[in-house]
N, C-alpha and C. Protein backbone atom coordinates (compact mmCIF):
# COMPACT_ATOMS: atom_id res chain seq x y z
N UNK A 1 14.62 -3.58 5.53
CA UNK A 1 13.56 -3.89 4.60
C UNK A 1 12.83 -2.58 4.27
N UNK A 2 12.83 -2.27 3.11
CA UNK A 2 12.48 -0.52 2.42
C UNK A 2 10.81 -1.20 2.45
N UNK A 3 9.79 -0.36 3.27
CA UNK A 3 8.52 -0.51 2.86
C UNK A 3 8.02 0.85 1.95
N UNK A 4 9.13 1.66 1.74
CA UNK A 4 8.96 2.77 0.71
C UNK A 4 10.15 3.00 -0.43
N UNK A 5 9.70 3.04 -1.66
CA UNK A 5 10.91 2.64 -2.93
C UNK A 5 10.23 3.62 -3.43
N UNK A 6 11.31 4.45 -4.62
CA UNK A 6 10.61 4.68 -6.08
C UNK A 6 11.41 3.86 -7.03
N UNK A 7 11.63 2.41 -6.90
CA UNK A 7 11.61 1.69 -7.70
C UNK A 7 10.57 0.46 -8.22
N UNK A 8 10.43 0.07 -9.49
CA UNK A 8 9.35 -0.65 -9.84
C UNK A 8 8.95 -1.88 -8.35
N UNK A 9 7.90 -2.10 -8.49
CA UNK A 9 7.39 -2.76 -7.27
C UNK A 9 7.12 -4.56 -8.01
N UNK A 10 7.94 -5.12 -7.41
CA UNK A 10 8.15 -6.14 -7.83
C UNK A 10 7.21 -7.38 -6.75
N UNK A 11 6.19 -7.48 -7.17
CA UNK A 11 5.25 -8.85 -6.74
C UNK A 11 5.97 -10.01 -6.38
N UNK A 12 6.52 -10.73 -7.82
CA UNK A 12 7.30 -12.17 -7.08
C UNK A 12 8.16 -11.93 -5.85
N UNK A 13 8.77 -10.52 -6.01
CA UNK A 13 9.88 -11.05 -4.64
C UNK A 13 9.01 -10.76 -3.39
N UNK A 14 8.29 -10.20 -3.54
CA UNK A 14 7.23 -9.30 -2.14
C UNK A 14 7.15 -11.35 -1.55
N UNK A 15 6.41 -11.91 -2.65
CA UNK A 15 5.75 -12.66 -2.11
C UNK A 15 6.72 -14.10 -1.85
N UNK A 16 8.15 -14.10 -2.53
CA UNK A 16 9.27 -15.08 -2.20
C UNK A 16 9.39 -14.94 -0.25
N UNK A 17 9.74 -13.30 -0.38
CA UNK A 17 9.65 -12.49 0.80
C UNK A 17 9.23 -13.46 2.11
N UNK A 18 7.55 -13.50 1.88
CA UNK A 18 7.04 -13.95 2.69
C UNK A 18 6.43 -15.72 2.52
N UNK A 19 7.48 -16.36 2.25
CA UNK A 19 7.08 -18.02 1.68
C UNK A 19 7.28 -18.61 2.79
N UNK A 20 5.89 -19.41 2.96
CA UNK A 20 6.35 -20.38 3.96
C UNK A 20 5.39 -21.61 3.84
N UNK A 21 5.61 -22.33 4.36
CA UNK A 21 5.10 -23.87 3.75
C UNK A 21 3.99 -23.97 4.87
N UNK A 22 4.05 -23.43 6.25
CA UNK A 22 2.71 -23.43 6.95
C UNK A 22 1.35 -22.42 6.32
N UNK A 23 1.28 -21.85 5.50
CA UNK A 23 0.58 -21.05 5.08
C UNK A 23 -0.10 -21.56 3.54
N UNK A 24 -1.25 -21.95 3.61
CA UNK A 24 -2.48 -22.00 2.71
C UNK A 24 -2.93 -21.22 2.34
N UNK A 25 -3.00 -19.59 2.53
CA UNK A 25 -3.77 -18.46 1.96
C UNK A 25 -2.68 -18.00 1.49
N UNK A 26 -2.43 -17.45 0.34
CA UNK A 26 -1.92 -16.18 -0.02
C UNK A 26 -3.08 -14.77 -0.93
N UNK A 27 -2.85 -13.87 0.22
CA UNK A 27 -3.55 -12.39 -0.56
C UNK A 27 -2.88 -11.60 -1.21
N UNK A 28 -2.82 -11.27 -2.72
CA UNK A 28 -1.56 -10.18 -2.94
C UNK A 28 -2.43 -9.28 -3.66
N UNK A 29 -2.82 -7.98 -2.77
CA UNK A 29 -3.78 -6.76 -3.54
C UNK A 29 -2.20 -6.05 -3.81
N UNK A 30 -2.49 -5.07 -5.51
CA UNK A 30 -2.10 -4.76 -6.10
C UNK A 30 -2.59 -2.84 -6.54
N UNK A 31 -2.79 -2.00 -5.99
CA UNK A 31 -3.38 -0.77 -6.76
C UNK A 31 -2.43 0.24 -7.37
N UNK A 32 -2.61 0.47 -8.75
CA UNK A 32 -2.53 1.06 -10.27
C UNK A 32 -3.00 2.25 -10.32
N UNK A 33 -2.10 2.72 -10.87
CA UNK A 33 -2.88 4.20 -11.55
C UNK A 33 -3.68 3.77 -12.54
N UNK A 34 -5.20 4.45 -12.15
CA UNK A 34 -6.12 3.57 -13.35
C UNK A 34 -6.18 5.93 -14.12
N UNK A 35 -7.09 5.08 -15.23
CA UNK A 35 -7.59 6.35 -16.39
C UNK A 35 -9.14 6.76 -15.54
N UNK A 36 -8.79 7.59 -14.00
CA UNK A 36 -9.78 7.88 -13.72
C UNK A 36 -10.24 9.32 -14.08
N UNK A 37 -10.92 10.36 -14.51
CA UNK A 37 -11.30 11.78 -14.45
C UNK A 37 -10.34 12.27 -15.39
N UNK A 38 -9.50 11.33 -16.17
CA UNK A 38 -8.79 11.95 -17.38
C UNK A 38 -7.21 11.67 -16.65
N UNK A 39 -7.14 11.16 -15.60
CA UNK A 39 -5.59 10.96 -14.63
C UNK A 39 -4.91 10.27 -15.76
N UNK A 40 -4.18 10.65 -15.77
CA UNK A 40 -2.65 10.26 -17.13
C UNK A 40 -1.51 9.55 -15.95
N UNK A 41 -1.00 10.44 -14.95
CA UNK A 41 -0.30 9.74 -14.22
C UNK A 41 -0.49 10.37 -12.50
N UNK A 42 0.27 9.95 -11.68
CA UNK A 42 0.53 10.65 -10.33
C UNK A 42 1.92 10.56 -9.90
N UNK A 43 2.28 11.50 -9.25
CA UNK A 43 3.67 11.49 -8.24
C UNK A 43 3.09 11.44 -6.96
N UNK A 44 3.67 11.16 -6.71
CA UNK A 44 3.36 10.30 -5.18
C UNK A 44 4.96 10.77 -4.35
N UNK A 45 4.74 11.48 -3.04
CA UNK A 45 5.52 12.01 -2.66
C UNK A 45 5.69 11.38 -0.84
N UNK A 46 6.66 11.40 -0.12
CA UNK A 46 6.19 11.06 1.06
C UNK A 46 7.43 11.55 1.79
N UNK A 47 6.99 11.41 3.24
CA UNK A 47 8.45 12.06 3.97
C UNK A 47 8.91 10.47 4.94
N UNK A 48 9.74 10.19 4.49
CA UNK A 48 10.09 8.56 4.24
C UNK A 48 10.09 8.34 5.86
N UNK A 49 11.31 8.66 7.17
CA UNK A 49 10.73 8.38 7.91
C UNK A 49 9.56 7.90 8.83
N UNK A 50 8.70 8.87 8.78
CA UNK A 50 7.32 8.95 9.28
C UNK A 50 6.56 7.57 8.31
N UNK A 51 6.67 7.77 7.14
CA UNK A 51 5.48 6.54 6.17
C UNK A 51 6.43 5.12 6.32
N UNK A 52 7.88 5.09 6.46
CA UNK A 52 8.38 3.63 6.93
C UNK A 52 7.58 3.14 8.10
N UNK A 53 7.81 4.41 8.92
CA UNK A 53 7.47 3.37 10.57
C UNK A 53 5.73 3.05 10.40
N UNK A 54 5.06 4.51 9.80
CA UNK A 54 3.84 4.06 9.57
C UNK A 54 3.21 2.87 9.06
N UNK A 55 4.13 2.41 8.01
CA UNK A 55 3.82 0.87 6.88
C UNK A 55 4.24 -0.24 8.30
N UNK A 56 5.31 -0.19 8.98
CA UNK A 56 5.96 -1.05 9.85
C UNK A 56 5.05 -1.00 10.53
N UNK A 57 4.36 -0.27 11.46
CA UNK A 57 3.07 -0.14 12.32
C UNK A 57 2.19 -1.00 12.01
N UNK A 58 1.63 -0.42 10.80
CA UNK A 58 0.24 -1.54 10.22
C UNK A 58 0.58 -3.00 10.02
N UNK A 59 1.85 -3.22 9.33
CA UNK A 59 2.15 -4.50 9.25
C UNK A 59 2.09 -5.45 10.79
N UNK A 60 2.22 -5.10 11.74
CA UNK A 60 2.59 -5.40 12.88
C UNK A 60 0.95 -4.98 13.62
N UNK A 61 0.19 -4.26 13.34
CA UNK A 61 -1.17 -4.33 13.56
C UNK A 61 -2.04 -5.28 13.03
N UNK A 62 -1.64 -5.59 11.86
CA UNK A 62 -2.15 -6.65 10.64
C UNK A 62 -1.72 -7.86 11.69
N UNK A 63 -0.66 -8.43 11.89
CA UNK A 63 -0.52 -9.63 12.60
C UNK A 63 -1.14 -9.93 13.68
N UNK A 64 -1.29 -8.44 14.52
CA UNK A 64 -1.75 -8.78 15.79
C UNK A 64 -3.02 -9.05 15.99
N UNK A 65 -3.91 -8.76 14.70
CA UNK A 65 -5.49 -8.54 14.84
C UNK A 65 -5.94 -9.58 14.51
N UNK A 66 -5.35 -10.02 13.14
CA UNK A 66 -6.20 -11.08 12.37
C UNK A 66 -5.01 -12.78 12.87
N UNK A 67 -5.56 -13.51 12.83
CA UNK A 67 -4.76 -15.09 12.93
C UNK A 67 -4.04 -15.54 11.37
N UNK A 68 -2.87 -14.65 10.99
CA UNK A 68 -2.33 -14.47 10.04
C UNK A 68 -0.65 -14.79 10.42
N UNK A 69 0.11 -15.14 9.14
CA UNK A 69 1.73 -15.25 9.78
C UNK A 69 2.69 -14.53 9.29
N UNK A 70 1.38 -13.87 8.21
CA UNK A 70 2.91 -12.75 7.61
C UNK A 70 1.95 -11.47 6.69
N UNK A 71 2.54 -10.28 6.82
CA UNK A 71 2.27 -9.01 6.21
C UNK A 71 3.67 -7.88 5.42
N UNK A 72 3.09 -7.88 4.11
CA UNK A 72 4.29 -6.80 3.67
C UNK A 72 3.27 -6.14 3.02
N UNK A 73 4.07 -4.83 3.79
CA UNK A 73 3.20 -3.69 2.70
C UNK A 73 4.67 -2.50 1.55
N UNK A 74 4.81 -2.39 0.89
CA UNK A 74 5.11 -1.39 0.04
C UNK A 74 4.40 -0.44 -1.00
N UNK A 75 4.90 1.21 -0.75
CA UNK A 75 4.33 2.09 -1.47
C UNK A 75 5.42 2.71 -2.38
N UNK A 76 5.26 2.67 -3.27
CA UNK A 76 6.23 3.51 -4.24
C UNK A 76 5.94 5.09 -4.43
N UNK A 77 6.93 6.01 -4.71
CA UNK A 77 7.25 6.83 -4.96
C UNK A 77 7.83 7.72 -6.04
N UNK A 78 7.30 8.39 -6.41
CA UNK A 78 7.67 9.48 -7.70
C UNK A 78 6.63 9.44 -8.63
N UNK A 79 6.78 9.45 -10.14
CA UNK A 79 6.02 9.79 -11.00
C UNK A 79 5.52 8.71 -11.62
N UNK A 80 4.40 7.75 -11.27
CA UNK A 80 3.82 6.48 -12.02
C UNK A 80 3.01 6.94 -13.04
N UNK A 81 3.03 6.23 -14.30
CA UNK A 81 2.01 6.14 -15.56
C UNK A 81 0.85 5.42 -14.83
N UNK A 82 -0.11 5.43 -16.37
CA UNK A 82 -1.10 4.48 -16.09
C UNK A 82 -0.79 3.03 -15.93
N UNK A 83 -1.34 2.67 -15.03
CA UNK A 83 -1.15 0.74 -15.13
C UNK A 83 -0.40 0.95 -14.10
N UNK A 84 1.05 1.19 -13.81
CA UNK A 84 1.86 1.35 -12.55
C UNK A 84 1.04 0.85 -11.47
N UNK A 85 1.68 -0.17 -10.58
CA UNK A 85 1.61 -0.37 -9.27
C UNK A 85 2.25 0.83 -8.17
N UNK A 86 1.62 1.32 -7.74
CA UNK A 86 1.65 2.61 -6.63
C UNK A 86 2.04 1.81 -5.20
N UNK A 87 0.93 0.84 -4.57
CA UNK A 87 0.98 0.17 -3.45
C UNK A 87 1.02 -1.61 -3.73
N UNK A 88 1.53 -2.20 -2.69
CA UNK A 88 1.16 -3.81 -2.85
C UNK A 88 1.07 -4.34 -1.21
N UNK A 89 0.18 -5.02 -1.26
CA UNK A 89 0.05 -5.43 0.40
C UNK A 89 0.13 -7.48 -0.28
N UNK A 90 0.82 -7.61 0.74
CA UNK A 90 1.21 -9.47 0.66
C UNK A 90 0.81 -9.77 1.80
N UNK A 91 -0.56 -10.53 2.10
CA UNK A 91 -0.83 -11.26 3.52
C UNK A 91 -0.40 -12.90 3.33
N UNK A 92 -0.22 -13.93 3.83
CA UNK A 92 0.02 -14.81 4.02
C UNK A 92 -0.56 -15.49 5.34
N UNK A 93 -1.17 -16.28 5.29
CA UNK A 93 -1.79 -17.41 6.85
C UNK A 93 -2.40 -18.57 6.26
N UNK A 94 -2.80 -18.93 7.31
CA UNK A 94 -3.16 -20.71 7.21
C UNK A 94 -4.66 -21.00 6.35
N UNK A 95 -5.51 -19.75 6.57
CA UNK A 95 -6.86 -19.67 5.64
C UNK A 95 -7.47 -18.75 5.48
N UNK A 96 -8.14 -18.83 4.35
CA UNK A 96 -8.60 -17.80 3.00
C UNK A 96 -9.44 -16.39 4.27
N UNK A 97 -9.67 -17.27 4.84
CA UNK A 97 -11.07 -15.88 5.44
C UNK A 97 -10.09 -15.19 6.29
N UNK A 98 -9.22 -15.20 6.87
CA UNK A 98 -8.32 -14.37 7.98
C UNK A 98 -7.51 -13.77 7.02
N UNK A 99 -7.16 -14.43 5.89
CA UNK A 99 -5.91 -13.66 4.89
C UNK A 99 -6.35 -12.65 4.29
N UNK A 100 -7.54 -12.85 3.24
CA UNK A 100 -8.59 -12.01 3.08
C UNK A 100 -8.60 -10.43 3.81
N UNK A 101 -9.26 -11.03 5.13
CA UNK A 101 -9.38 -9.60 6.06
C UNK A 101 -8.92 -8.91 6.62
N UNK A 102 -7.69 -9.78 6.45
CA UNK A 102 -6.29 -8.91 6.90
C UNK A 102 -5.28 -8.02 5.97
N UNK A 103 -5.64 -8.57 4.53
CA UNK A 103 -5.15 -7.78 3.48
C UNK A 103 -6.30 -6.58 3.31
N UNK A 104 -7.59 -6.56 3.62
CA UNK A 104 -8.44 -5.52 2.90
C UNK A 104 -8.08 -4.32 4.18
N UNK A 105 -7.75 -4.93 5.48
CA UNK A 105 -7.93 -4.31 6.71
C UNK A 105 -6.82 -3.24 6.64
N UNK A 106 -5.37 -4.04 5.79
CA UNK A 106 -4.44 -3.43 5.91
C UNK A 106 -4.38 -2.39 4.84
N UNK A 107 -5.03 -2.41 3.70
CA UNK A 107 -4.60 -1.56 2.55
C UNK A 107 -5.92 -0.23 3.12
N UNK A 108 -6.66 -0.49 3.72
CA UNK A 108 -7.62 0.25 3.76
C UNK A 108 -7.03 1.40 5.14
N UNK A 109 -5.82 0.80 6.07
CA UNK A 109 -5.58 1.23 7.42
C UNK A 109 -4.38 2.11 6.94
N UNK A 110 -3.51 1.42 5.49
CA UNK A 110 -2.37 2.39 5.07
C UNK A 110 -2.91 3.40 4.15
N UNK A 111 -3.72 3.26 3.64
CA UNK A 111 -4.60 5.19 3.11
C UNK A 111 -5.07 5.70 4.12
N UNK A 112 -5.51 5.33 5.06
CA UNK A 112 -5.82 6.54 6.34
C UNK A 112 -4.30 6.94 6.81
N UNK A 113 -3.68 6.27 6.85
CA UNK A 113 -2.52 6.48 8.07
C UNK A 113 -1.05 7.51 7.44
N UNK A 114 -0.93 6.33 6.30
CA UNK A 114 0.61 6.55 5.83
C UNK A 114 0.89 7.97 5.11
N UNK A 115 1.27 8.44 5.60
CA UNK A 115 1.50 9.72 4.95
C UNK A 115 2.21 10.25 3.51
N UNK A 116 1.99 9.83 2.57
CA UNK A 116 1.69 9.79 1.39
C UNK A 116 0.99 10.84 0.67
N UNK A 117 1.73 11.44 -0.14
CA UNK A 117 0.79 12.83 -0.85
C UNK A 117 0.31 12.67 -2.42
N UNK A 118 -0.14 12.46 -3.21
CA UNK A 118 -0.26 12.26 -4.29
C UNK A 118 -1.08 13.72 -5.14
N UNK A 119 -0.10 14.29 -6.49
CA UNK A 119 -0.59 14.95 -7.18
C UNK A 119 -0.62 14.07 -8.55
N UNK A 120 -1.99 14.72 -9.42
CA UNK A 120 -2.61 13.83 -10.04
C UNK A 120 -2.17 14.82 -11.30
N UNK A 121 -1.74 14.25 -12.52
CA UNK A 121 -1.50 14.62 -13.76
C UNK A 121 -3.06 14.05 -14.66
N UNK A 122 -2.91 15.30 -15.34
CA UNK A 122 -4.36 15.08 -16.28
C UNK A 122 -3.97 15.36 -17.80
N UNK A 123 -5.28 14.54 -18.43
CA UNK A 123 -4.56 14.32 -19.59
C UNK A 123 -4.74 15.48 -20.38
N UNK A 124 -5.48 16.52 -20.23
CA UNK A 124 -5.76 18.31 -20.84
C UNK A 124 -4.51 19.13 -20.13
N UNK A 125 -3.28 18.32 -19.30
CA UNK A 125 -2.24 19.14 -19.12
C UNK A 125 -2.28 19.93 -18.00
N UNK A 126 -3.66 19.78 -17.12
CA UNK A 126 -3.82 19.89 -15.41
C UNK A 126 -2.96 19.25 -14.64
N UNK A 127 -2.75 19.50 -13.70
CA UNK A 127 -2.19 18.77 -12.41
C UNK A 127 -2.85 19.93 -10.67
N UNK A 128 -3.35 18.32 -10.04
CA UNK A 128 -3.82 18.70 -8.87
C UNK A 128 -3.43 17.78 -7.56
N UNK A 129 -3.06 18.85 -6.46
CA UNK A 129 -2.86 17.61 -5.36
C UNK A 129 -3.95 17.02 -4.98
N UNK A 130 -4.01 16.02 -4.50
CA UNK A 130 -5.25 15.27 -4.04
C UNK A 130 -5.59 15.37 -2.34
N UNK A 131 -6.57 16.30 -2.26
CA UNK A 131 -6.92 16.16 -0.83
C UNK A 131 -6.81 14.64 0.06
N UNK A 132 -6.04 14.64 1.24
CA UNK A 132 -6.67 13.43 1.79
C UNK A 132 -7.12 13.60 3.17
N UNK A 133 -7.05 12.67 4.14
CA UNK A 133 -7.63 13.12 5.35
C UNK A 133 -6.48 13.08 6.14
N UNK A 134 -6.20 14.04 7.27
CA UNK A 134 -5.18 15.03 7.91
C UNK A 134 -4.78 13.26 9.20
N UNK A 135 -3.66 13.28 8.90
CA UNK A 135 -3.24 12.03 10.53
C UNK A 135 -3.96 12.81 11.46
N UNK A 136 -3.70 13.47 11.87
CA UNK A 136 -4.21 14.19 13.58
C UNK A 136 -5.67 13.87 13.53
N UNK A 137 -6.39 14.25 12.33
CA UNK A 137 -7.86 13.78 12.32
C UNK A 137 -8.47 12.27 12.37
N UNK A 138 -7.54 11.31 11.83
CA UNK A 138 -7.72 10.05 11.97
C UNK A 138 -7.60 9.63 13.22
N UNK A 139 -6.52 10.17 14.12
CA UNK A 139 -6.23 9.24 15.27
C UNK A 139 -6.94 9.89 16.08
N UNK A 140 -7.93 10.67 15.90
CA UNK A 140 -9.55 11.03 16.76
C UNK A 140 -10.21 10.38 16.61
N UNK A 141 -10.36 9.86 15.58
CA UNK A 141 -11.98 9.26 15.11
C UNK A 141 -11.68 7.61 16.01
């Protein structure tokens, strides 16, 4: 199961993926390259090993924390336009408030963690990498 593609990121199957008839919540966060500071597009780069097991980690942290029955996370890779889906997190469980906090818990735990680089294309014909915060520094705090 690829939790890292640079192919289009496809929602229905994420969430066929994880179907199950005991489950009443479904969460499916979605984040886009939006038109922020003039951003036209981003490449998004990663060193696939390390960000698989990382996505596999959280998913498997996601279950263990919250009273949930299912987690998929995928991040795409290479050069997205505007609108493009970049990341998609799919929680699934029995109710709204655990599914909820387990999807915000998880998308918020794979930008600290997953090692993921993103340089940002601008629409005056700039391009900049985007600082983020260093793994070694996270798993201090």
């Amino acid at each position: 199961m690829n939790r890292l593609t640079d192919q289009t990121l496809d929602i229905e199957s994420l969430i066929a993926q994880t179907d199950d008839p005991d489950c009443g919540a479904l969460v499916v966060f979605g984040g886009a390259v939006r038109l922020d500071d003039g951003v036209k597009a981003i490449d998004y780069t990663a060193y696939a090993p390390l960000a698989e097991k990382a996505l596999a980690e959280i998913e498997q942290e996601t279950l263990q924390r919250f009273d949930i029955r299912h987690c998929r996370l995928v991040h795409r890779t290479g050069l997205l336009k505007l609108g493009e889906l970049s990341v998609v997190v799919v929680v699934r469980g029995g109710h709204r408030g655990p599914t909820f906090e387990a999807a915000r818990w998880a998308i918020d735990t794979l930008k600290q963690r997953v090692p993921v680089w993103k340089e940002e294309y601008y629409l005056d014909g700039r391009s900049t990498f985007v600082e983020g915060q260093h793994i070694q520094e996270k798993s201090e705090n």
